[in-house]
C-alpha atoms as a PDB file:
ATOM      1  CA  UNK A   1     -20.766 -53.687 -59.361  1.00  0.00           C
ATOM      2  CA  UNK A   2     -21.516 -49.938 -58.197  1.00  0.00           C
ATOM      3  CA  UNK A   3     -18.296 -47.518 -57.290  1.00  0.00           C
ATOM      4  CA  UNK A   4     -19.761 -44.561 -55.661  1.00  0.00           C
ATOM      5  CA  UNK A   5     -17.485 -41.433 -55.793  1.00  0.00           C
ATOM      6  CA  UNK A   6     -19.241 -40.028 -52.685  1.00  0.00           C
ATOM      7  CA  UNK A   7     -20.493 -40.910 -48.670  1.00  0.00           C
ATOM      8  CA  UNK A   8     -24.183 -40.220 -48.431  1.00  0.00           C
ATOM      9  CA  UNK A   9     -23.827 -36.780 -46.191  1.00  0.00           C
ATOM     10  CA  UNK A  10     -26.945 -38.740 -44.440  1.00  0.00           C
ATOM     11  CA  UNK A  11     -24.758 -41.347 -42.661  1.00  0.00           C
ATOM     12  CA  UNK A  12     -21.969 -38.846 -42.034  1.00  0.00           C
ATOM     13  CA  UNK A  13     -24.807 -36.702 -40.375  1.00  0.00           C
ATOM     14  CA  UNK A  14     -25.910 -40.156 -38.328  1.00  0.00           C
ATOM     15  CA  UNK A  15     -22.468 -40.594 -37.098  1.00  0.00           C
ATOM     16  CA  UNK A  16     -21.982 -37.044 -36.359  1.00  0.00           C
ATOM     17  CA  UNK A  17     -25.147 -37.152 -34.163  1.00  0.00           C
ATOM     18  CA  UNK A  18     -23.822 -40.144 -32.594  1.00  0.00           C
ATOM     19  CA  UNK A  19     -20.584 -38.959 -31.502  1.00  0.00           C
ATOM     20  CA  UNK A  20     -22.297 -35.722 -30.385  1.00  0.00           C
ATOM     21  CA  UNK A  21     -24.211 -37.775 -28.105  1.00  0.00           C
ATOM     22  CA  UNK A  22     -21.110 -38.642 -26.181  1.00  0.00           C
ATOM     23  CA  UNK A  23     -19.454 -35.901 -26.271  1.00  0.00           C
ATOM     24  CA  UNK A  24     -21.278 -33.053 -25.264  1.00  0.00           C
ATOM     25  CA  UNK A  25     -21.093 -32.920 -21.376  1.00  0.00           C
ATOM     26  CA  UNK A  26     -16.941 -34.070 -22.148  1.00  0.00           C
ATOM     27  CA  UNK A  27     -16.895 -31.399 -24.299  1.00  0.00           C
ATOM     28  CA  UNK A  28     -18.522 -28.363 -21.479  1.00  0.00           C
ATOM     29  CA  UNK A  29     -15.864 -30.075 -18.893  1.00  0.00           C
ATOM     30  CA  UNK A  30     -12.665 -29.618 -21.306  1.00  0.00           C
ATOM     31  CA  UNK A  31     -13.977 -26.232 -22.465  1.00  0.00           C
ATOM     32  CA  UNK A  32     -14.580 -25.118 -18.730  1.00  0.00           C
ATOM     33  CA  UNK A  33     -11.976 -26.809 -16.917  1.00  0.00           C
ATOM     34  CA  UNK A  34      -9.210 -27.967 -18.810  1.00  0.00           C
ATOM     35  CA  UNK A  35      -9.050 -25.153 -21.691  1.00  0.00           C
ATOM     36  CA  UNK A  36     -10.021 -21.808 -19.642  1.00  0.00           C
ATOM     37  CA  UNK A  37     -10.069 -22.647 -16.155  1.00  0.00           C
ATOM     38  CA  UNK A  38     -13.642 -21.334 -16.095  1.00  0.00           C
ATOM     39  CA  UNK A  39     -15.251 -20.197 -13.070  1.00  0.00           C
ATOM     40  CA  UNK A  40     -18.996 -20.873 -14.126  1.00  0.00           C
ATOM     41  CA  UNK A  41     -20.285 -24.028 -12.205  1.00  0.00           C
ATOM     42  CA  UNK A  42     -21.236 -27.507 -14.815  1.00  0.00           C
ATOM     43  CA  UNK A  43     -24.415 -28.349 -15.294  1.00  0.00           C
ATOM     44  CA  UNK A  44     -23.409 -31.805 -14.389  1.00  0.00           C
ATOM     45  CA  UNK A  45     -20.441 -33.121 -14.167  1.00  0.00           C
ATOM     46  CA  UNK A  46     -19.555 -35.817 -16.918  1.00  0.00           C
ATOM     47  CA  UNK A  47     -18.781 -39.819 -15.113  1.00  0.00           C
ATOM     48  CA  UNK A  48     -16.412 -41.515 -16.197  1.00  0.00           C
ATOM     49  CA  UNK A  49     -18.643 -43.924 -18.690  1.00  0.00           C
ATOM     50  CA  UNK A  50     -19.805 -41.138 -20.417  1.00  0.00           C
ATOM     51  CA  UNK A  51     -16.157 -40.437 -21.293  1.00  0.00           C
ATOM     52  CA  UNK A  52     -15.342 -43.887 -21.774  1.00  0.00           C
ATOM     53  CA  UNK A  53     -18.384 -44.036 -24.484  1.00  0.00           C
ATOM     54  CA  UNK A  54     -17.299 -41.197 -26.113  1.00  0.00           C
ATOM     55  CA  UNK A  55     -13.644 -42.289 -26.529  1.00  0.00           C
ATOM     56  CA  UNK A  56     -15.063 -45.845 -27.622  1.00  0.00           C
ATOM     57  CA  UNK A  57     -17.355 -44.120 -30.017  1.00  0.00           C
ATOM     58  CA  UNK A  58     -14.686 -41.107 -31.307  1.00  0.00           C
ATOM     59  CA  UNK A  59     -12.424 -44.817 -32.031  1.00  0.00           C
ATOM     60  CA  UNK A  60     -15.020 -46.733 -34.417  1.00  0.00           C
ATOM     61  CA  UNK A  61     -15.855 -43.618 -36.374  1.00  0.00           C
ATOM     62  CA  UNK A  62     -11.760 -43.434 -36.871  1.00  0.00           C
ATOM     63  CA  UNK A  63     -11.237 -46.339 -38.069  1.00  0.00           C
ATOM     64  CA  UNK A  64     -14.670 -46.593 -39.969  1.00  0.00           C
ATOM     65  CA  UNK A  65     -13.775 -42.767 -41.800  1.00  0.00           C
ATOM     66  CA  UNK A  66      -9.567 -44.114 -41.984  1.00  0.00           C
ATOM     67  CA  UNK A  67     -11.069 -47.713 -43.602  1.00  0.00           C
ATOM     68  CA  UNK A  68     -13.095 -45.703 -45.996  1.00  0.00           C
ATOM     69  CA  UNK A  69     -10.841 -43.042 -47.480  1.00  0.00           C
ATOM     70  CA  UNK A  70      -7.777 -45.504 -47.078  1.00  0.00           C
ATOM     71  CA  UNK A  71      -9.418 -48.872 -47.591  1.00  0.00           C
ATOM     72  CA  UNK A  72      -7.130 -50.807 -44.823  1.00  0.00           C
ATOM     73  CA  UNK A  73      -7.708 -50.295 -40.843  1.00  0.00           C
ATOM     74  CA  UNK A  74      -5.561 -48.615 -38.944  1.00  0.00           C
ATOM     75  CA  UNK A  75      -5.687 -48.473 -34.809  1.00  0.00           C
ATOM     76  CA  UNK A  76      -5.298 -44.590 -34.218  1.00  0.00           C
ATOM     77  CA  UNK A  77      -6.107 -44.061 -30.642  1.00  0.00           C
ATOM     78  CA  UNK A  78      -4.122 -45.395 -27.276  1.00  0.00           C
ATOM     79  CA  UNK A  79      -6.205 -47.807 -24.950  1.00  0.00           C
ATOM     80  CA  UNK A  80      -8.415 -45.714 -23.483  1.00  0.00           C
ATOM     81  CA  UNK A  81      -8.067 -47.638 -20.075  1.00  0.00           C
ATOM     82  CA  UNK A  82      -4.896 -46.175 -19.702  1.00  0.00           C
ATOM     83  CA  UNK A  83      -4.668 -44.197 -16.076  1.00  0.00           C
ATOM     84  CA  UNK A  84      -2.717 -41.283 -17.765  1.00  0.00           C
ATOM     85  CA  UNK A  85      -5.660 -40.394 -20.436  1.00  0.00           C
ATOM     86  CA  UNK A  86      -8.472 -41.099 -17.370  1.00  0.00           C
ATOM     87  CA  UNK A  87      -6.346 -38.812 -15.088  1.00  0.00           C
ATOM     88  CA  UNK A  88      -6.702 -35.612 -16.870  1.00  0.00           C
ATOM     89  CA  UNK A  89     -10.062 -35.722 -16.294  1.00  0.00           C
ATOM     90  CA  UNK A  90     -10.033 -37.250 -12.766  1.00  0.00           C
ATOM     91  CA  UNK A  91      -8.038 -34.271 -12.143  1.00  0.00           C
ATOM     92  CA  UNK A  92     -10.096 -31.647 -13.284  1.00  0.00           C
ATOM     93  CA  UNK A  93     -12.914 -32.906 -11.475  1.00  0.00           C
ATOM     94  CA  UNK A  94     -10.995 -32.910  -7.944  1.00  0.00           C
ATOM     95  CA  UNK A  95      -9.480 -29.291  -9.204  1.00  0.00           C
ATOM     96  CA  UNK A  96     -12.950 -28.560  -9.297  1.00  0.00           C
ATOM     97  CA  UNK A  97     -14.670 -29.884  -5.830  1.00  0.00           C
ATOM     98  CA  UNK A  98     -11.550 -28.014  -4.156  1.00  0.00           C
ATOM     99  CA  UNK A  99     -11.861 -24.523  -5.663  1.00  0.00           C
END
């Protein structure tokens, strides 16, 4: 049997592009909105699935990474159905359409 002392940088790079696949239009809204108050209008505003996809997908890379260096799983993240988590971002949204 093999022990590698390294992750190929190639699937790290993969699951990089993945996650950035989610996350950029979340990422313009909390920059914007939620960080700066930014006055600049969004190129589109992110839905809710896209945020729901990129919480799923910021989860499995979490526990994938956590199982990896740790070797046992670990659930790191609340249930991303919770109101509270969707509300910051309900609320910047409605922040936005009445400024």
């Amino acid at each position: 049997m093999d022990v590698y002392d390294h992750i190929d940088p190639e699937i790290v790079k993969s699951d990089l592009e993945h996650l950035k696949k989610y996350s950029d239009n979340i990422e313009v809204l909390s920059d914007q909105r939620l960080a700066h108050r930014d006055k600049r209008d969004f190129k589109s505003a992110p839905q809710i699935s896209e945020l729901e996809s990129c919480i799923e997908t910021f989860e499995i890379l979490c526990r994938k990474y956590y199982l990896i260096f740790h070797a046992e799983h670990i659930d790191l993240l609340p249930d991303y159905n919770e109101p509270d988590l969707k509300q910051i971002f309900y609320d910047a949204t409605l922040l936005e359409k009445l400024t």
